[in-house]
C-alpha atoms as a PDB file:
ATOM      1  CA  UNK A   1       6.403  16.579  21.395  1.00  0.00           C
ATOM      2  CA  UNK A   2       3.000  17.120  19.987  1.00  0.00           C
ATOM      3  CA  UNK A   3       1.100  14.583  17.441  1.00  0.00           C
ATOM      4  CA  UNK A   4       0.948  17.090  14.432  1.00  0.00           C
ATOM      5  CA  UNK A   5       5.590  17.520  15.052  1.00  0.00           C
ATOM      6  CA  UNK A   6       5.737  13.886  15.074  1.00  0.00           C
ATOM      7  CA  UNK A   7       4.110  13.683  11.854  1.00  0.00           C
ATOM      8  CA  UNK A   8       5.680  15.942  10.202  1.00  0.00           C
ATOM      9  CA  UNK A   9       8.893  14.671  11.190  1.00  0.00           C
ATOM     10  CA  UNK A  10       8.208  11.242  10.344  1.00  0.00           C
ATOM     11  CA  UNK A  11       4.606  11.353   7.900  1.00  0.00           C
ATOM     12  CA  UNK A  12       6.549  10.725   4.865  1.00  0.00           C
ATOM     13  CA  UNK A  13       8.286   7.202   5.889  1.00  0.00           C
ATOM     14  CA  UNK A  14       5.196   6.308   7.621  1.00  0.00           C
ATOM     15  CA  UNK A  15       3.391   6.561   4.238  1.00  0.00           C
ATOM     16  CA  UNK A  16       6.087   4.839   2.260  1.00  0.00           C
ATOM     17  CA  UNK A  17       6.574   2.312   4.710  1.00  0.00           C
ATOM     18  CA  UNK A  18       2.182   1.713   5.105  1.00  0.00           C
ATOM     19  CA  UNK A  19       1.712   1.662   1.093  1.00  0.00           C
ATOM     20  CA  UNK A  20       4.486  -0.780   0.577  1.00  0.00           C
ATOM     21  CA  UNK A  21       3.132  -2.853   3.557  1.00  0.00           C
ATOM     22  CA  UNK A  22      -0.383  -1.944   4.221  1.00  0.00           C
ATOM     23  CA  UNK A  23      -1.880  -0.403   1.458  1.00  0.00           C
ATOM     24  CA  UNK A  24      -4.625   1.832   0.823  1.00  0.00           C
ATOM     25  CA  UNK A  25      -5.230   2.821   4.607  1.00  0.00           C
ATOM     26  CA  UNK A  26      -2.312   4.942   5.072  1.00  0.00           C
ATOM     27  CA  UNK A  27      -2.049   6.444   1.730  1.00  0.00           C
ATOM     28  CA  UNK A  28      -5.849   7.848   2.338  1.00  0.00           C
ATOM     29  CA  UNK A  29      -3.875   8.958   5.812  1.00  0.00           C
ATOM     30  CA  UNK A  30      -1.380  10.325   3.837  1.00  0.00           C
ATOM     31  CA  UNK A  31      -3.599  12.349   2.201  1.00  0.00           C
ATOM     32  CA  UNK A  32      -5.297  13.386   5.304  1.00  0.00           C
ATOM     33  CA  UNK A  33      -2.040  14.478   6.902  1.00  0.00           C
ATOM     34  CA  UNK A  34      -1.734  16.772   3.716  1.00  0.00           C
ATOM     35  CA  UNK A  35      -4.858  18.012   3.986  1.00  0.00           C
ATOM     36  CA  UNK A  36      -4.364  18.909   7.623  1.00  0.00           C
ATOM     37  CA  UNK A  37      -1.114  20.912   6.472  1.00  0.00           C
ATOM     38  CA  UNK A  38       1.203  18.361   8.384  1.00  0.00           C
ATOM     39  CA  UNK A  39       3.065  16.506   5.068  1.00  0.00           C
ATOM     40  CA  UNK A  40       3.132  18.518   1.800  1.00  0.00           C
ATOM     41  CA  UNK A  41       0.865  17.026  -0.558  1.00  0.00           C
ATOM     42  CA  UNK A  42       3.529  16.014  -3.154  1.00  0.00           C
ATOM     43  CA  UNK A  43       5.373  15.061  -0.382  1.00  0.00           C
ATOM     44  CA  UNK A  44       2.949  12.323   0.590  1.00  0.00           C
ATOM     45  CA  UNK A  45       1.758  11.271  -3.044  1.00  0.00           C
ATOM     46  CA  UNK A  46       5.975  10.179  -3.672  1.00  0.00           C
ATOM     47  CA  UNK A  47       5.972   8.751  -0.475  1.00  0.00           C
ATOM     48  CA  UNK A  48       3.290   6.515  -1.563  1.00  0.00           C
ATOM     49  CA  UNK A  49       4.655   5.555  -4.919  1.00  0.00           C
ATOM     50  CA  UNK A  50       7.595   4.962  -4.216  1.00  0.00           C
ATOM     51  CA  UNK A  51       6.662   2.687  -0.893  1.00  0.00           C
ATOM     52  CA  UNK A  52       4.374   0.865  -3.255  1.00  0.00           C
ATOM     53  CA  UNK A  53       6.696   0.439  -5.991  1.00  0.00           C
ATOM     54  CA  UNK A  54       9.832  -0.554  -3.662  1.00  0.00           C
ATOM     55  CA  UNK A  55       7.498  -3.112  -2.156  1.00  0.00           C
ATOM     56  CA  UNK A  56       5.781  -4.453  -5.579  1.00  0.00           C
ATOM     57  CA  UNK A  57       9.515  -4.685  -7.072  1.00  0.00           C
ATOM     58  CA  UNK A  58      10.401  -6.813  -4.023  1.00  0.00           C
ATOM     59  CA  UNK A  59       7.889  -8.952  -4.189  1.00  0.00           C
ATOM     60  CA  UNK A  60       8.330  -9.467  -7.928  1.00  0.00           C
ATOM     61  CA  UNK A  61      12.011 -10.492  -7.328  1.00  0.00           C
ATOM     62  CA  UNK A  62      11.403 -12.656  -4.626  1.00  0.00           C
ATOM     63  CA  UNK A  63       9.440 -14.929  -7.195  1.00  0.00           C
ATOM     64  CA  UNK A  64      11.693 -14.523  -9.439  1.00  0.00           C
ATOM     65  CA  UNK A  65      14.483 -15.396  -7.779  1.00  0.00           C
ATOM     66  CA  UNK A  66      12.878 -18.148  -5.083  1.00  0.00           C
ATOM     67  CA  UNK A  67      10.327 -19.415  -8.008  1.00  0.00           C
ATOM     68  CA  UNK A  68      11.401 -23.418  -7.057  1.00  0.00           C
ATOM     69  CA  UNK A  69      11.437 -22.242  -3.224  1.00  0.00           C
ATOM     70  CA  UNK A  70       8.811 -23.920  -0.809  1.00  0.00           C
ATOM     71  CA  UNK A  71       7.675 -20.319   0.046  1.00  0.00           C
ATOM     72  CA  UNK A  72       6.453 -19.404  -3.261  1.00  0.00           C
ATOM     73  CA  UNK A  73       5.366 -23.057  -4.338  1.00  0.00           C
ATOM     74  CA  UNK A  74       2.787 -22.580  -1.237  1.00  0.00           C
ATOM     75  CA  UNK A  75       1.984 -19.168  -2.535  1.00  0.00           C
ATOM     76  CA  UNK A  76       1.302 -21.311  -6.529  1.00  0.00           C
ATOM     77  CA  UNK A  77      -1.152 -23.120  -4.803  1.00  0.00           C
ATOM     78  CA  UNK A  78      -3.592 -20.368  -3.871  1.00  0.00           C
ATOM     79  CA  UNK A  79      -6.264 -19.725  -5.610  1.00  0.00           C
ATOM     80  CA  UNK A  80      -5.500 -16.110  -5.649  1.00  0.00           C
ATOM     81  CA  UNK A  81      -2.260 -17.019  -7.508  1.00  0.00           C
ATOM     82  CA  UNK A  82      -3.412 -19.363 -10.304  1.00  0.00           C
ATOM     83  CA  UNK A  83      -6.226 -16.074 -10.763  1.00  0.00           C
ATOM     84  CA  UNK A  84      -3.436 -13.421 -11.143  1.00  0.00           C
ATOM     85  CA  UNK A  85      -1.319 -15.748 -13.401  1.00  0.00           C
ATOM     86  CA  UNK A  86      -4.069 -16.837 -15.785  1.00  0.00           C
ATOM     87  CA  UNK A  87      -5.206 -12.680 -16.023  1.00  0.00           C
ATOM     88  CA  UNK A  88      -1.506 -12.256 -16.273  1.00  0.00           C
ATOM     89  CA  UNK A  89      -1.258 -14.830 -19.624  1.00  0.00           C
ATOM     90  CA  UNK A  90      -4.247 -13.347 -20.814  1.00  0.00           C
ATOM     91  CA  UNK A  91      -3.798  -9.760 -20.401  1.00  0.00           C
ATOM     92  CA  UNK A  92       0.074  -8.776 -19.380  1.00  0.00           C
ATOM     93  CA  UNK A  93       0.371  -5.561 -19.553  1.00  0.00           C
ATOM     94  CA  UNK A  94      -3.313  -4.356 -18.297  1.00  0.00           C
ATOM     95  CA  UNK A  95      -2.821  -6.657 -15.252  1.00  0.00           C
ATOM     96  CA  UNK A  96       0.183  -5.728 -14.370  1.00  0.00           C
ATOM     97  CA  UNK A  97      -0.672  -1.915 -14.596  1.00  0.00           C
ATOM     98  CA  UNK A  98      -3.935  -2.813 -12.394  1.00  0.00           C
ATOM     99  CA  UNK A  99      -3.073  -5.697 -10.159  1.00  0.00           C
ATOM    100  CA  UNK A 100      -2.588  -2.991  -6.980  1.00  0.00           C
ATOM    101  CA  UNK A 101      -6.257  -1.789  -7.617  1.00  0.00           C
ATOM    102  CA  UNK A 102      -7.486  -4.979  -6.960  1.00  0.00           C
ATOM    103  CA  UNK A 103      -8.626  -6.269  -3.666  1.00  0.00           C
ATOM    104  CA  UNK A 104      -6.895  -9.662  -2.577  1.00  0.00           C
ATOM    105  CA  UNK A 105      -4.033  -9.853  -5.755  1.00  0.00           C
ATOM    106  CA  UNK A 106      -2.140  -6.662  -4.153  1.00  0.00           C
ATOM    107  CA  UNK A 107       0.140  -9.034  -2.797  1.00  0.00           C
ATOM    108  CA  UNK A 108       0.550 -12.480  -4.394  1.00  0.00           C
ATOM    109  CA  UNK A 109       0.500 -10.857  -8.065  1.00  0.00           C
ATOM    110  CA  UNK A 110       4.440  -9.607  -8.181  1.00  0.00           C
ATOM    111  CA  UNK A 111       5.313 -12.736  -7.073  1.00  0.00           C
ATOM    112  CA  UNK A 112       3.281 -14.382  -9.809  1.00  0.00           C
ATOM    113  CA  UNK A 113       4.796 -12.127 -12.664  1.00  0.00           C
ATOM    114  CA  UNK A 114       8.218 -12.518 -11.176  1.00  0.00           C
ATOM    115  CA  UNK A 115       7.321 -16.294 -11.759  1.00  0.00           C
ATOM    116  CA  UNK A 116       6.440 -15.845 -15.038  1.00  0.00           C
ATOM    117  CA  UNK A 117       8.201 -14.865 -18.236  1.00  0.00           C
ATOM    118  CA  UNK A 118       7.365 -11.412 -17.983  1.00  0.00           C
ATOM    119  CA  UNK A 119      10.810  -9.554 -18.710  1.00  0.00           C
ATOM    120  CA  UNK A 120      12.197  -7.821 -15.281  1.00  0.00           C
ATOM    121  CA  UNK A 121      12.346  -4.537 -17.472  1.00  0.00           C
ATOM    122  CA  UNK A 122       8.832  -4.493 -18.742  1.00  0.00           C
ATOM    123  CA  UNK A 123       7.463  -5.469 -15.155  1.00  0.00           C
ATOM    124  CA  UNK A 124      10.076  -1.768 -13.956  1.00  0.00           C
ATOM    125  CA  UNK A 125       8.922   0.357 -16.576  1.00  0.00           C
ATOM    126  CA  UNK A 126       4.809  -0.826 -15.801  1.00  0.00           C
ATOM    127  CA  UNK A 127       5.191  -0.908 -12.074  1.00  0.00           C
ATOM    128  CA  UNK A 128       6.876   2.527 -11.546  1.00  0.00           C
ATOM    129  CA  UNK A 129       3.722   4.033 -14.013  1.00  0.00           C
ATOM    130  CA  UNK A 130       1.169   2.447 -12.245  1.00  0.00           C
ATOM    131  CA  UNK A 131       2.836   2.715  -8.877  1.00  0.00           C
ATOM    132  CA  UNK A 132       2.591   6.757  -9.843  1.00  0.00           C
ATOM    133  CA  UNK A 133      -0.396   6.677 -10.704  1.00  0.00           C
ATOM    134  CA  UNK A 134      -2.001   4.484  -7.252  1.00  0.00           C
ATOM    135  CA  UNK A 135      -0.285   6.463  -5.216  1.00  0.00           C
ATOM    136  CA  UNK A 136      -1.142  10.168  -6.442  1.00  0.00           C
ATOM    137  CA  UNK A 137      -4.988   8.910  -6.550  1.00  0.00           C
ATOM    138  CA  UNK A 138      -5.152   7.441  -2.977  1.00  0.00           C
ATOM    139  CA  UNK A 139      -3.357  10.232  -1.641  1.00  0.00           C
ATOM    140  CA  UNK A 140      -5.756  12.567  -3.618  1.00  0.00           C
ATOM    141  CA  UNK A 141      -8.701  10.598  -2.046  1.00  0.00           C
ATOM    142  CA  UNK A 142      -7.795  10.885   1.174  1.00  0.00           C
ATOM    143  CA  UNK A 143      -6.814  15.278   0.731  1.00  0.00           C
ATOM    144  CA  UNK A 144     -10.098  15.880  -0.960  1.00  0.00           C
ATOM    145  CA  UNK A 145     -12.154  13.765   1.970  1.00  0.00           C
ATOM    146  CA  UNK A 146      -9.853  15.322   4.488  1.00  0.00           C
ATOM    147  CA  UNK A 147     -12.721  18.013   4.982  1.00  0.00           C
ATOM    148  CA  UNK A 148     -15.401  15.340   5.939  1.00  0.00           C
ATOM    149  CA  UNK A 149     -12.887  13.725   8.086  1.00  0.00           C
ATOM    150  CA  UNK A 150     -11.971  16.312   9.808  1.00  0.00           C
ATOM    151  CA  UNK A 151     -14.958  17.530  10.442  1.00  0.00           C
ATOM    152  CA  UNK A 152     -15.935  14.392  12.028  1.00  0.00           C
ATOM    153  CA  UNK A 153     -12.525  14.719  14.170  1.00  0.00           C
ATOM    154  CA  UNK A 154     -13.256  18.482  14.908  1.00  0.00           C
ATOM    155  CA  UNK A 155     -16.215  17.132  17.238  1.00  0.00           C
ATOM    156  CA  UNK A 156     -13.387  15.480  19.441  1.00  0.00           C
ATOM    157  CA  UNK A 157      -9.871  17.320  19.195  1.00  0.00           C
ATOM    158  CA  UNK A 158      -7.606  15.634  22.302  1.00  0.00           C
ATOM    159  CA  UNK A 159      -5.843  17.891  24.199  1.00  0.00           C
ATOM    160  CA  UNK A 160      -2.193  17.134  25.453  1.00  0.00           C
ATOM    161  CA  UNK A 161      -1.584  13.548  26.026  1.00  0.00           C
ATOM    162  CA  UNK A 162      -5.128  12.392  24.742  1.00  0.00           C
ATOM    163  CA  UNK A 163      -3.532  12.530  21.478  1.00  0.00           C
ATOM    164  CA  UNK A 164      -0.671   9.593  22.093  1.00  0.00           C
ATOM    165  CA  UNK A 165      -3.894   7.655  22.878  1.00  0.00           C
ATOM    166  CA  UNK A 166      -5.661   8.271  19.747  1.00  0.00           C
ATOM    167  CA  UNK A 167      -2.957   8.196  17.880  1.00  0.00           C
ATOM    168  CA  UNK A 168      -2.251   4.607  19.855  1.00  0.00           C
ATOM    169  CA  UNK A 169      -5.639   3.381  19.329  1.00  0.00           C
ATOM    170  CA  UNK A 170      -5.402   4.474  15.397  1.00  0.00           C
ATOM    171  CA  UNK A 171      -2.398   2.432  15.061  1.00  0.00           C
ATOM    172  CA  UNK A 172      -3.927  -0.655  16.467  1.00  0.00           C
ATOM    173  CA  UNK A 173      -6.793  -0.459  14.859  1.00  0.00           C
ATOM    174  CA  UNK A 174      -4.771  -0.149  11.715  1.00  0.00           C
ATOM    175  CA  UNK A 175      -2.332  -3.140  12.573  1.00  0.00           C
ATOM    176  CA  UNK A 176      -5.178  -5.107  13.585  1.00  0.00           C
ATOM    177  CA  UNK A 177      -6.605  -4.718  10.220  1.00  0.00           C
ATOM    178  CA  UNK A 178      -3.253  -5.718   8.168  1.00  0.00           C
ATOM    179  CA  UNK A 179      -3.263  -8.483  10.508  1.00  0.00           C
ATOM    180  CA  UNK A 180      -6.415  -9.706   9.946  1.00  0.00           C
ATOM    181  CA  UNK A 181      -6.309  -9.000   6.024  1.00  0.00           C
ATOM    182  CA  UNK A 182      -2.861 -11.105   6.058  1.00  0.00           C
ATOM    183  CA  UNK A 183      -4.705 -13.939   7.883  1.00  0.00           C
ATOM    184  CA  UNK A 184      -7.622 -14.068   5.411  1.00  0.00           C
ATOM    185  CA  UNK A 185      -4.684 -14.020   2.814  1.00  0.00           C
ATOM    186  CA  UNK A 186      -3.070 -17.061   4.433  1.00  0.00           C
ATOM    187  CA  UNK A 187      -6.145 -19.045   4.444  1.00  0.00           C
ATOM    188  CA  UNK A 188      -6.711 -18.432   0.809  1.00  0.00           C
END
């Protein structure tokens, strides 16, 4: 089974599950797959929407329903949290349409608001807009840069099995970097 059937087959839940989990790095891939003609394009920017917004509404339960729970009364004690709550008091609706642009409150800010006193229904309504909106830009990011990407792949195009290998070492390389972004994370 070649590289480009494998994502075709399974692109879609590899982008919802890497912008609910990871982030940015596989919606850009996303948007590279679509550009390469493996995942539809609309197909990919859903994918990433609704991975983000699954994950974000998650998250935002989980505080919410755990706020008194040693878990998230570590997570209150980070500085990143006590940032996203006081933007959150001061700005509700602004923060939480932006909170997934910004780097380092991705995380921890759903679990703030679902600590706060932030109505579940506003927190829906804002998080599937913005959620739409993140996820058709990233994915549009990484289609219209697909050309200078893949011209930097065209150099090298892996024949056969050479392509489990790159794919390999691109999945490493990106599950090294959630690691390492969750460990900064932790030590905040």
């Amino acid at each position: 089974m070649s590289i480009e059937t494998l994502i075709g087959q399974y692109g879609l839940a590899a982008v919802f599950l890497g912008a609910g989990i990871e982030g940015e790095t596989m919606v850009l891939a996303g948007g590279l797959f679509a550009h390469e003609g493996m995942i539809s394009l609309p197909g990919a920017m859903i994918a990433a929407a609704a991975g983000s917004f699954v994950a974000d509404q998650g998250f935002f339960a989980a505080g919410r329903r755990f706020r008194s729970h040693r878990w998230v009364q570590r997570a209150q004690g980070k500085p990143a949290f006590a940032k996203a709550l006081d933007t959150l008091e001061r700005h509700p609706i602004s923060f939480i349409f932006a909170f997934r642009f910004l780097y380092g409150l991705r995380t921890v800010s759903p679990i703030a608001i679902g600590t706060s006193h932030v109505p579940t229904r506003t927190f829906l309504w804002i998080n599937a807009v913005a959620a739409a909106v993140w996820g058709a830009l990233f994915t549009a990011l990484g289609y219209v840069f697909g050309t200078g990407i893949a011209e930097l792949l065209g150099r090298y195009r892996p024949h056969g099995r050479q392509w489990l290998w790159v794919a390999g070492a691109a999945v490493a390389l990106g599950l090294a970097f959630g690691a390492f972004r969750w460990w900064r994370r932790r030590a905040a």
